[in-house]
Protein backbone atom coordinates (compact mmCIF):
# COMPACT_ATOMS: atom_id res chain seq x y z
CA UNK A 1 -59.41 196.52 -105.78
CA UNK A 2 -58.75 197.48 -101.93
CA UNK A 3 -56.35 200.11 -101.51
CA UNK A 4 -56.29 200.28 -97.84
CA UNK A 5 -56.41 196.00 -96.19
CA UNK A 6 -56.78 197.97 -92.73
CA UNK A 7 -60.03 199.52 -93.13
CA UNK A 8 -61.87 197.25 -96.26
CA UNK A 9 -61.39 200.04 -98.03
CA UNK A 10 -61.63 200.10 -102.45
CA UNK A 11 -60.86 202.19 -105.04
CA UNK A 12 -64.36 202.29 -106.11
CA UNK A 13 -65.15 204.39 -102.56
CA UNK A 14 -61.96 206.31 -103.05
CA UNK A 15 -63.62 207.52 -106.39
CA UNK A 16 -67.02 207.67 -105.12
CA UNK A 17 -65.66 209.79 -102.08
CA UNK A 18 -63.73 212.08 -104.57
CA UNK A 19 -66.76 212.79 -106.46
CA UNK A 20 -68.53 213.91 -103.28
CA UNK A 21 -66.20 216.77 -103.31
CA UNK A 22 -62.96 215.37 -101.51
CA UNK A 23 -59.91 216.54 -102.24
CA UNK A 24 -57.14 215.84 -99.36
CA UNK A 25 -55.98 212.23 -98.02
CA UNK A 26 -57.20 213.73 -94.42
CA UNK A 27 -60.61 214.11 -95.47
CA UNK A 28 -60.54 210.59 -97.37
CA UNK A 29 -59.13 209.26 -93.84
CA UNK A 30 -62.10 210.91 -91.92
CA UNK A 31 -64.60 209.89 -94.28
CA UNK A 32 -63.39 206.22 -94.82
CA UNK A 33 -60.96 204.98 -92.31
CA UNK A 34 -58.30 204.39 -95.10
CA UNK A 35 -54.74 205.26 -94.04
CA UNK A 36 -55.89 205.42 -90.54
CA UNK A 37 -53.67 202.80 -89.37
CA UNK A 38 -50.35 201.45 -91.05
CA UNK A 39 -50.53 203.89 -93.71
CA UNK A 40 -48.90 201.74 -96.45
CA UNK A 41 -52.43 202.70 -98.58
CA UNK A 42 -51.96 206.60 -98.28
CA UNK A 43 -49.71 207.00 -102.12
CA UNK A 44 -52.14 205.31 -104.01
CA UNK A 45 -55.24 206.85 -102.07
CA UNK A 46 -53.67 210.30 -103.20
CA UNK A 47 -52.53 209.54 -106.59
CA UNK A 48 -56.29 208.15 -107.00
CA UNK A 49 -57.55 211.55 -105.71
CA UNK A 50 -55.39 213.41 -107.96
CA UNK A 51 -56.18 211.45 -110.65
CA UNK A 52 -60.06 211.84 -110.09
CA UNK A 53 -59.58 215.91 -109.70
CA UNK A 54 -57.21 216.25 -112.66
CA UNK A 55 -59.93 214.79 -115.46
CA UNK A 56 -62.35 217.17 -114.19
CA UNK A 57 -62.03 220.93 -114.37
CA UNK A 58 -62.17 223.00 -110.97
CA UNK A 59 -66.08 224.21 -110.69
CA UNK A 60 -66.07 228.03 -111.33
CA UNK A 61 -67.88 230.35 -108.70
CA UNK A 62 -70.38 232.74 -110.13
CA UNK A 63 -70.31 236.15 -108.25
CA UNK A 64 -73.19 237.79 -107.51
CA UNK A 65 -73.25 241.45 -108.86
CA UNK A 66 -73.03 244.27 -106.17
């Protein structure tokens, strides 16, 4: 489905873009266009980000020892 009519831009590359580690509607706006011009796409394009980062638990760092 296209989220953002502006830019040809779908929920499929709004996923795909999430699992390449981004997180923030900016970033998603630099990387794909979407919300870069009326900005009617910019609550779903979150709420798909949010969704995508909610099912999937925040990657723990591992420290190295001193």
């Amino acid at each position: 489905m296209y989220v953002c009519v502006c830019h040809g831009v779908t929920d499929s590359q709004i996923r795909r873009a999430a699992e390449e580690g981004v997180r923030e509607v900016h970033e998603l706006t630099m990387r794909t266009g979407a919300g870069a011009s009326c900005g009617s796409c910019l609550e779903l394009a979150a709420q798909l980000l949010d969704e995508h980062h909610a099912s999937r638990p925040l990657p723990l760092q591992v420290l190295r020892a001193a």
